[in-house]
Every structure is written in C-alpha cells, then in structure tokens.
N, C-alpha and C. Protein backbone atom coordinates (compact mmCIF):
# COMPACT_ATOMS: atom_id res chain seq x y z
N UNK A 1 0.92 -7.62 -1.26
CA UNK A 1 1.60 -6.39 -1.60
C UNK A 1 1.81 -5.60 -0.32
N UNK A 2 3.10 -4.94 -0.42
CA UNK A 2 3.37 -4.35 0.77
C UNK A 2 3.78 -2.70 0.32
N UNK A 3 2.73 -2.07 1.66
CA UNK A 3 3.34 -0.11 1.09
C UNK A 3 4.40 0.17 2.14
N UNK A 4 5.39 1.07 1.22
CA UNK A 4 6.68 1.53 2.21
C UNK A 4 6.19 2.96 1.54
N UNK A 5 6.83 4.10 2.41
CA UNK A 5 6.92 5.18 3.25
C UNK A 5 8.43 5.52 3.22
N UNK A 6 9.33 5.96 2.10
CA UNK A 6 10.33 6.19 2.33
C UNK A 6 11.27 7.45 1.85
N UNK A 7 12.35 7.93 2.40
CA UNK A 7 13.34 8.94 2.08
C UNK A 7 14.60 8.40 1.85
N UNK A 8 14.67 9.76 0.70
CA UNK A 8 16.20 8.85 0.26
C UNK A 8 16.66 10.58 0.00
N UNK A 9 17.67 11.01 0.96
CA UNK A 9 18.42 12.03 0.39
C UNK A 9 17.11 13.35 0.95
N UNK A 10 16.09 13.29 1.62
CA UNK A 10 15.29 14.30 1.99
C UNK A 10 13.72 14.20 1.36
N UNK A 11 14.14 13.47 -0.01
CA UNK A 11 13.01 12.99 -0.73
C UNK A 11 12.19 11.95 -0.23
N UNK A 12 11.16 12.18 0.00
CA UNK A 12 9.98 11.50 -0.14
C UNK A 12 9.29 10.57 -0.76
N UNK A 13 9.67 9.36 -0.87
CA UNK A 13 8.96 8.05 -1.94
C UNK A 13 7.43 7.69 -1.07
N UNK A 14 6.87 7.15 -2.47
CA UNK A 14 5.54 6.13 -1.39
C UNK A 14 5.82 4.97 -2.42
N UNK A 15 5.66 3.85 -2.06
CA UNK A 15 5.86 2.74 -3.42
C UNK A 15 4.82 1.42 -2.50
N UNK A 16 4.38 0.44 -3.60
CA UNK A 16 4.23 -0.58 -3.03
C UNK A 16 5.16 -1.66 -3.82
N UNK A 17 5.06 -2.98 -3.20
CA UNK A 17 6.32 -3.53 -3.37
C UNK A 17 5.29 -4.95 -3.43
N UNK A 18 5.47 -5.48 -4.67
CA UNK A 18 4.94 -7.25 -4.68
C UNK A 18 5.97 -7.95 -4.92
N UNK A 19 5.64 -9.43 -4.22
CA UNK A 19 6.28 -10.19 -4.82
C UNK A 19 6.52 -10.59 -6.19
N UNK A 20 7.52 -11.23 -6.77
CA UNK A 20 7.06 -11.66 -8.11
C UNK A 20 7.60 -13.20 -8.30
N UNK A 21 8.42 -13.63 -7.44
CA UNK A 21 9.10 -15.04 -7.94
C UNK A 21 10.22 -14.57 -6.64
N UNK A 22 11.67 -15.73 -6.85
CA UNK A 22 12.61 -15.57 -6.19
C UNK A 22 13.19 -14.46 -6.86
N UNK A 23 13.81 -13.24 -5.76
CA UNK A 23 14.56 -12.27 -5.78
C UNK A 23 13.74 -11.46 -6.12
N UNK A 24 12.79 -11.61 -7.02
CA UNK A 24 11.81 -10.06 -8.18
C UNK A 24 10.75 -10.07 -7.11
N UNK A 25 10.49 -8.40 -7.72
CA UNK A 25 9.54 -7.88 -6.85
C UNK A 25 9.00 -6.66 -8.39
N UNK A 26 7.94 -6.62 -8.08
CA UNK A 26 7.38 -5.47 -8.85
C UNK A 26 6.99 -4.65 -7.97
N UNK A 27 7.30 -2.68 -8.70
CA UNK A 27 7.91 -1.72 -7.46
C UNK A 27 6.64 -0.86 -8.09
N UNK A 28 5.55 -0.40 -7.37
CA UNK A 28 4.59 0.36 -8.16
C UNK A 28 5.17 1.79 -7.28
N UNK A 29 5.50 3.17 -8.16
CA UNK A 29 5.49 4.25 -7.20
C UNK A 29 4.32 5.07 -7.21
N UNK A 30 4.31 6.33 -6.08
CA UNK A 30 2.76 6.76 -5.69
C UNK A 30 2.07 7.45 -7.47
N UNK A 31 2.66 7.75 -8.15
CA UNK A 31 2.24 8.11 -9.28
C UNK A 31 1.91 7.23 -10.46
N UNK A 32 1.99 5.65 -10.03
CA UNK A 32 1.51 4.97 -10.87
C UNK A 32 2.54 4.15 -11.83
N UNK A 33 3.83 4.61 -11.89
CA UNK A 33 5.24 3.84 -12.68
C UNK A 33 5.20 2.40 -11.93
N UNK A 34 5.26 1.87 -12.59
CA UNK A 34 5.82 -0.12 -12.30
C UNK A 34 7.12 0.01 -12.96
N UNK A 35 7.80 -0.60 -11.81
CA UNK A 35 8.91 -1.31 -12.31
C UNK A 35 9.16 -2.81 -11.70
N UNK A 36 9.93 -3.37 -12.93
CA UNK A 36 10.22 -5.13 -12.48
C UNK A 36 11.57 -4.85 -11.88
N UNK A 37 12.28 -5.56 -10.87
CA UNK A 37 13.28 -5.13 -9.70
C UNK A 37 13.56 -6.41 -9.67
N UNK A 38 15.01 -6.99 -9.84
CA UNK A 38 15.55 -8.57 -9.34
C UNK A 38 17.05 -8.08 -9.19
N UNK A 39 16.59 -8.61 -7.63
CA UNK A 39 18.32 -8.63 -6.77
C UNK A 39 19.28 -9.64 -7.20
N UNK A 40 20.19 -9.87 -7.32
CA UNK A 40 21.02 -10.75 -6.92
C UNK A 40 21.47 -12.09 -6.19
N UNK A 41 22.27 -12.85 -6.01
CA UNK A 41 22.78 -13.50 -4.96
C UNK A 41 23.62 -12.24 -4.62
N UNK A 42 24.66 -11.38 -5.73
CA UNK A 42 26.03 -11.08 -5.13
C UNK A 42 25.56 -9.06 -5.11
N UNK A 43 24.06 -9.04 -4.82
CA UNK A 43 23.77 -7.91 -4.27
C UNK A 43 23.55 -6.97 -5.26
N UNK A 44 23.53 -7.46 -6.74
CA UNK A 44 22.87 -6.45 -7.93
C UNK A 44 21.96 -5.92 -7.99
N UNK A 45 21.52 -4.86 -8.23
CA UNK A 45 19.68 -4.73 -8.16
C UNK A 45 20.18 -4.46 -9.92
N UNK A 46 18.76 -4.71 -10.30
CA UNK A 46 18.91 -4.03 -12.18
C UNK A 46 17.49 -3.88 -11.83
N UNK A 47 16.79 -2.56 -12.76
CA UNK A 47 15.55 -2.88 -12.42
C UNK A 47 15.13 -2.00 -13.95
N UNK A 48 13.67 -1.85 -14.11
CA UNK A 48 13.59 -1.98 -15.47
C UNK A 48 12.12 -1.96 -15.64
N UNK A 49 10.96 -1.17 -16.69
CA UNK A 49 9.67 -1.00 -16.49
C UNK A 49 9.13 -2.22 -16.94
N UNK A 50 8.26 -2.21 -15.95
CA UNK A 50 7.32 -3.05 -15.44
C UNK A 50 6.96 -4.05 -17.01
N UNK A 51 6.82 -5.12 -17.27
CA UNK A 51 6.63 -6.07 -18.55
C UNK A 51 4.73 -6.05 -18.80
N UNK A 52 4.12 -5.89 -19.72
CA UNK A 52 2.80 -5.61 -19.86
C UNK A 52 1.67 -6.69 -19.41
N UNK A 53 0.93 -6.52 -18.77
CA UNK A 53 -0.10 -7.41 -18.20
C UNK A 53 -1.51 -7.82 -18.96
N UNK A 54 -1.60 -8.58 -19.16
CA UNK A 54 -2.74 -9.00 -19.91
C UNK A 54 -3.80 -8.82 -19.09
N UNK A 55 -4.78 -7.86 -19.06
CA UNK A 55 -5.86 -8.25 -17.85
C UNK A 55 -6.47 -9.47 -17.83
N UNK A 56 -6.92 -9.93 -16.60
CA UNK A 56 -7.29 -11.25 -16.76
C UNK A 56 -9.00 -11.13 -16.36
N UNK A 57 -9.68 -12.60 -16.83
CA UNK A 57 -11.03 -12.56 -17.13
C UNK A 57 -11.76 -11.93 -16.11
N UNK A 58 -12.50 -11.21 -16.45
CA UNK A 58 -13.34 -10.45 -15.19
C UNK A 58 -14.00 -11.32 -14.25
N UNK A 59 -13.82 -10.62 -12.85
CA UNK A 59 -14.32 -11.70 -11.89
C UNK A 59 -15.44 -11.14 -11.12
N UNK A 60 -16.26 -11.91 -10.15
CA UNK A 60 -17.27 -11.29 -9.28
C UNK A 60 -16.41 -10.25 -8.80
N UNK A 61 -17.31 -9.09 -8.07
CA UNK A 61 -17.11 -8.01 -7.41
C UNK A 61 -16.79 -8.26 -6.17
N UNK A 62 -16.06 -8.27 -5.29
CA UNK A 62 -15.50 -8.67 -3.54
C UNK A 62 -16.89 -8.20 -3.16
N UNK A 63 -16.57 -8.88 -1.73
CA UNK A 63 -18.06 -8.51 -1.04
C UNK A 63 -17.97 -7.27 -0.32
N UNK A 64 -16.46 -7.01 0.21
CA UNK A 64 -16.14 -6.38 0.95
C UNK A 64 -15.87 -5.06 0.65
N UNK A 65 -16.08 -4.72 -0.95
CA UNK A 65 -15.48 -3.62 -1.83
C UNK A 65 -15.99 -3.11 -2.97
N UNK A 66 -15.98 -2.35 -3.35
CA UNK A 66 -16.10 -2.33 -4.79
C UNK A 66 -14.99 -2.93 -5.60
N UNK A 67 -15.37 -3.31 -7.01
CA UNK A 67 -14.50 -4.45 -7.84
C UNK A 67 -12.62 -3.04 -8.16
N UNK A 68 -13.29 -2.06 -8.22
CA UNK A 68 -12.30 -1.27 -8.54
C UNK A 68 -11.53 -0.68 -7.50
N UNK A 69 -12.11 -0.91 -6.18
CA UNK A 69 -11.10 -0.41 -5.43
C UNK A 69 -9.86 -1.24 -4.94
N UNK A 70 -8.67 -0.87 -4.14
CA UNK A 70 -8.02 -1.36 -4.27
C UNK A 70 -7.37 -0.90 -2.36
N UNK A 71 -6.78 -2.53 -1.95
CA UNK A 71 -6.63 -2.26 -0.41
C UNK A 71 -5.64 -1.71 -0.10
N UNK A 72 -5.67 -0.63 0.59
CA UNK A 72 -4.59 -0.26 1.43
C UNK A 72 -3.87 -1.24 2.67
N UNK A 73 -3.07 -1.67 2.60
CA UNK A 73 -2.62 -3.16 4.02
C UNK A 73 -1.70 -2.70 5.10
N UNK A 74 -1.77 -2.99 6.31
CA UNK A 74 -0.87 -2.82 7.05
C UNK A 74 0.67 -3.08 6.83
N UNK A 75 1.41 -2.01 7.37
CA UNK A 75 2.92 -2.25 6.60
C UNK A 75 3.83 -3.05 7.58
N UNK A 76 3.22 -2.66 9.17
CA UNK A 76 3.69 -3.13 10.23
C UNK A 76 2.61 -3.43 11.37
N UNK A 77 2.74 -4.39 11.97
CA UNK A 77 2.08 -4.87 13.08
C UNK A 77 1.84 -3.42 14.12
N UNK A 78 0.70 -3.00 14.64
CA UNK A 78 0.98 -2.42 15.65
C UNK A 78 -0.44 -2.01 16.34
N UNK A 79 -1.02 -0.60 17.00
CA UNK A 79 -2.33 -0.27 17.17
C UNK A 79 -2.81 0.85 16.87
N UNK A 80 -4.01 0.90 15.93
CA UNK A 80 -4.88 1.73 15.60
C UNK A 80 -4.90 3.04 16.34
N UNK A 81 -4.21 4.18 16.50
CA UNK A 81 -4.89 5.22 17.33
C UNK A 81 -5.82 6.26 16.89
N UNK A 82 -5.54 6.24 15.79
CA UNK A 82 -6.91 7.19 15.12
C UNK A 82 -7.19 6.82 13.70
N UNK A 83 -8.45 7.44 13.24
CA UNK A 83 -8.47 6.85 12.03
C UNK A 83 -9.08 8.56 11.63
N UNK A 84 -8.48 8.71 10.26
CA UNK A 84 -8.48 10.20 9.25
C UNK A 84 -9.41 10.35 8.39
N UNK A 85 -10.01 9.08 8.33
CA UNK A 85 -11.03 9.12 7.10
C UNK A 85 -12.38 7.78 7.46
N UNK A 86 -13.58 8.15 6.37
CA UNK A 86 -14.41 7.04 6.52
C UNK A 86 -14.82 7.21 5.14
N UNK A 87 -15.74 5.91 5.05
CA UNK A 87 -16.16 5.74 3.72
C UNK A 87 -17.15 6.68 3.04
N UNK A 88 -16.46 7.04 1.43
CA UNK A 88 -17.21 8.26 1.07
C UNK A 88 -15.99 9.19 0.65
N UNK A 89 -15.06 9.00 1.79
CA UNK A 89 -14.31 10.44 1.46
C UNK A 89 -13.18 10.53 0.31
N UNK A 90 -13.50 11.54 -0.34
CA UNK A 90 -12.16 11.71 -1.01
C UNK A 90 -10.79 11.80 -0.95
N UNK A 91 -9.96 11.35 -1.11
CA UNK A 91 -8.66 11.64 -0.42
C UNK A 91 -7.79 11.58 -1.24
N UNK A 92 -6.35 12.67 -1.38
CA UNK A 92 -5.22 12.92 -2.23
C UNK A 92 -3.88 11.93 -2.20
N UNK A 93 -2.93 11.74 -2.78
CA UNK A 93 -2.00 11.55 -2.21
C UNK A 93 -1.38 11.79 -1.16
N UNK A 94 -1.03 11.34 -0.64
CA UNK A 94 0.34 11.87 0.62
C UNK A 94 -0.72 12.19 1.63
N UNK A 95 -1.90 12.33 1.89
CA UNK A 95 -3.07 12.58 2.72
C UNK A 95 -2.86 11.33 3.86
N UNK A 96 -3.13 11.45 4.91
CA UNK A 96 -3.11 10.79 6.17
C UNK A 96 -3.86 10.18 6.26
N UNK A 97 -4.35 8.86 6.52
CA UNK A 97 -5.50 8.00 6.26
C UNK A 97 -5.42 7.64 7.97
N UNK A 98 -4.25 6.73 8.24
CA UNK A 98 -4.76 6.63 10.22
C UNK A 98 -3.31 6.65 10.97
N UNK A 99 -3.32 6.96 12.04
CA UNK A 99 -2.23 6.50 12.63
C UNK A 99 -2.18 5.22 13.35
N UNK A 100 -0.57 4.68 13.25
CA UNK A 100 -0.38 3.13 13.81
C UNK A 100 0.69 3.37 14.83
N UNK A 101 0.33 3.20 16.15
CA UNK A 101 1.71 3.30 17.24
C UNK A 101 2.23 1.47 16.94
N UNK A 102 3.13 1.87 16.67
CA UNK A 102 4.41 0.54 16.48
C UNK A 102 5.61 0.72 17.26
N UNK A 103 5.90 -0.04 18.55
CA UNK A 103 6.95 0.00 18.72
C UNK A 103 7.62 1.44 19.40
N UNK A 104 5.96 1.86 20.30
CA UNK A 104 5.82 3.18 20.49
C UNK A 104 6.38 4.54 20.10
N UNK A 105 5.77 4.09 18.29
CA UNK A 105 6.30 5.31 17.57
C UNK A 105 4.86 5.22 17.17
N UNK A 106 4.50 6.61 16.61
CA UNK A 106 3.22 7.02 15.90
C UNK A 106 3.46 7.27 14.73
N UNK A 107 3.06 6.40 13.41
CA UNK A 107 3.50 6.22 12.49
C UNK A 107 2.07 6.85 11.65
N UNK A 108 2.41 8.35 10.69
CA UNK A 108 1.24 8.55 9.67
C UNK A 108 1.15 7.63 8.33
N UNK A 109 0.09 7.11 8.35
CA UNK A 109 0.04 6.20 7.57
C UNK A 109 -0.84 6.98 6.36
N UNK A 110 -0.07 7.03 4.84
CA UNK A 110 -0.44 8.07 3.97
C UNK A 110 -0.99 7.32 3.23
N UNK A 111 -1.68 8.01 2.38
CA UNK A 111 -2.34 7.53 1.03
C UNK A 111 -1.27 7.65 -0.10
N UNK A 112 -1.37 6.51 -0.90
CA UNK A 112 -0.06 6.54 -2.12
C UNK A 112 -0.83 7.04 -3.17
N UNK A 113 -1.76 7.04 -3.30
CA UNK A 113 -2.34 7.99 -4.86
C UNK A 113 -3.84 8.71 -4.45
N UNK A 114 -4.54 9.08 -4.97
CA UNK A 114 -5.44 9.88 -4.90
C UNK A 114 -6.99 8.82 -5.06
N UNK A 115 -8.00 8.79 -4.06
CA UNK A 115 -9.08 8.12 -4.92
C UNK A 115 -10.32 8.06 -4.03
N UNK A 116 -11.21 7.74 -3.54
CA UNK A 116 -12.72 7.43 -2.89
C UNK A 116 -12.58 6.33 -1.54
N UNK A 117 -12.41 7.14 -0.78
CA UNK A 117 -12.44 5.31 0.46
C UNK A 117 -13.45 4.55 -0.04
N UNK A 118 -13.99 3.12 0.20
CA UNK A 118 -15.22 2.39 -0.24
C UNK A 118 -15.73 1.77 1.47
N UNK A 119 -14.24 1.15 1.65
CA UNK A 119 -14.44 0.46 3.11
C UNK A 119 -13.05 0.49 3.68
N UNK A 120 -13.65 0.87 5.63
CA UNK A 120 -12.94 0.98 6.01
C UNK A 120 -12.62 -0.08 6.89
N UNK A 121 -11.97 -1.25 7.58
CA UNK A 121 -12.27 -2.83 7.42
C UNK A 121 -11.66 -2.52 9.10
N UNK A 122 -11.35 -1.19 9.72
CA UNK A 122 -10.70 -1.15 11.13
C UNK A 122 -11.18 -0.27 11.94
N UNK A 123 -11.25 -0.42 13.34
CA UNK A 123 -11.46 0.58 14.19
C UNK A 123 -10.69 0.96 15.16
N UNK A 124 -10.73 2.31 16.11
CA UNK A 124 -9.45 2.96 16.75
C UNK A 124 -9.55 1.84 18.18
N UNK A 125 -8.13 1.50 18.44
CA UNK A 125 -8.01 0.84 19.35
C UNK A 125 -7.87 -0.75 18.90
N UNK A 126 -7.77 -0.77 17.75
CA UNK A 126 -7.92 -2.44 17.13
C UNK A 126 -6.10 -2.42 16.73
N UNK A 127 -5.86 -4.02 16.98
CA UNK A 127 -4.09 -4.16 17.04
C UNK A 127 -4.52 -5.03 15.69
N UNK A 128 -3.42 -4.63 14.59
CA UNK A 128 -3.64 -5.11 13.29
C UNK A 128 -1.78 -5.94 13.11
N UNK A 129 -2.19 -6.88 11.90
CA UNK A 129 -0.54 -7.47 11.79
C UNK A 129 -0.25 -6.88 10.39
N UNK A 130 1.24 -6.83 10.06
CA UNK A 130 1.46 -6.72 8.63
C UNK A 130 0.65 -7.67 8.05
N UNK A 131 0.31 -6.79 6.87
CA UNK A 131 -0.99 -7.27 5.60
C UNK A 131 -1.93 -7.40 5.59
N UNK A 132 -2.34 -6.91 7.48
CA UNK A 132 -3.81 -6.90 6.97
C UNK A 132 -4.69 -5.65 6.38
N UNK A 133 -5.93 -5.75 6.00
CA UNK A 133 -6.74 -4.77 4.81
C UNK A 133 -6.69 -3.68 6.17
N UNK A 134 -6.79 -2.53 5.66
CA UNK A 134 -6.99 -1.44 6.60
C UNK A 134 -8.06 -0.50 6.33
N UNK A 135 -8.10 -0.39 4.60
CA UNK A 135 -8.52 0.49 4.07
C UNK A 135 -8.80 0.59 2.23
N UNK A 136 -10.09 0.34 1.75
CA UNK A 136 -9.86 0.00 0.30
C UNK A 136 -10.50 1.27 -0.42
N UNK A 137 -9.42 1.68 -1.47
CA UNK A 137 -10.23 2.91 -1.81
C UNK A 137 -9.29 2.42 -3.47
C-alpha cells in the first residue's frame, strides 16, 4: 500500500492507494471511505465503494507491532531529516510525523488519520526506499 499527499483545486487529500488486480486499486481516504477504482485501457476511471471484506482468520500478533496497528510506508525513496514523533505518542490527522529530503525537496510527511505510534522502525539520517515501514501506529 502506498500513501499520497495530494491537491486538487487548493484542496487537500491524504489517501492510500492498494493494489487490487490489473488496472484496480482500492483508494482508502484520510477519513476512512474505501473506494474500488479500475482504469481503463482507453483511460476510464469508474470508481465505486469499496465491495465488503470478510475479515479473515485471526493471526499471531507481528513482532514488530501491535496486531492493531497499522504501517505508515515510505511514499518515496529519499533521507530521514527529522523525525516528529516516538512511540507512545498520540497523533491527529494531518499531524507531521517526519520529514524526507527527496530530490532535495523537504517533504512533510503527515499522518492520514488519527491514532497511538507503537513503533518507530527509522532513525534521522537513515536513507529509506519507497515501501519501506517508517512508522506503525
């Protein structure tokens, strides 16, 4: 799963974006809406809420996490220059979790919903690639 950071018209989106098959992607936005999303060959988007998920059988707890938290991932390759939070802290939406110089831009890297850091899996000065864990809360 990948988080984008985006404006459309002045507005402010946070979404994450999974794969789902060829063309589909399931579009989660920062407030929690799923939607199912399938492009085209000839450039259609149709998109449409999310189809219902059966939870599936409960599994061990990660080692690295609590079973309920959930990772924040790198969106782009780049380097750690600060980090906004540690484990413990509470944090809101739209809240600043670390910055990533990419491409010598300093990119705030936000929180998409509100919840508890558990673990923080990076440190300042560490060069990370797209997808990796940064942050699981």
């Amino acid at each position: 799963m990948r988080h984008y950071n985006l404006s459309v018209n002045g507005q402010a989106y946070s979404l994450d974006v999974a794969d789902t098959g060829p063309n589909s992607y399931q579009v989660t936005l920062a407030d929690g809406t799923a939607l199912d999303v399938v492009l085209s060959d000839s450039g259609e988007v149709t998109a449409g809420p999310a189809a219902a998920v059966t939870p599936a059988a409960p599994s061990a707890p990660a080692a690295v996490a609590p079973a309920a938290a959930q990772p924040y991932t790198a969106p782009m390759p780049g380097l750690v220059l600060s980090i906004a939070v540690q484990p413990g802290d509470t944090v809101t939406a739209g809240q600043t979790l670390l910055v990533l110089e990419a491409m010598k831009m300093k990119n705030e890297l936000k929180a998409s919903r509100a919840g508890t850091v558990a673990t923080v899996h990076i440190r300042q000065g560490d060069n990370v690639k797209t997808g990796d864990p940064l942050i699981h809360f």
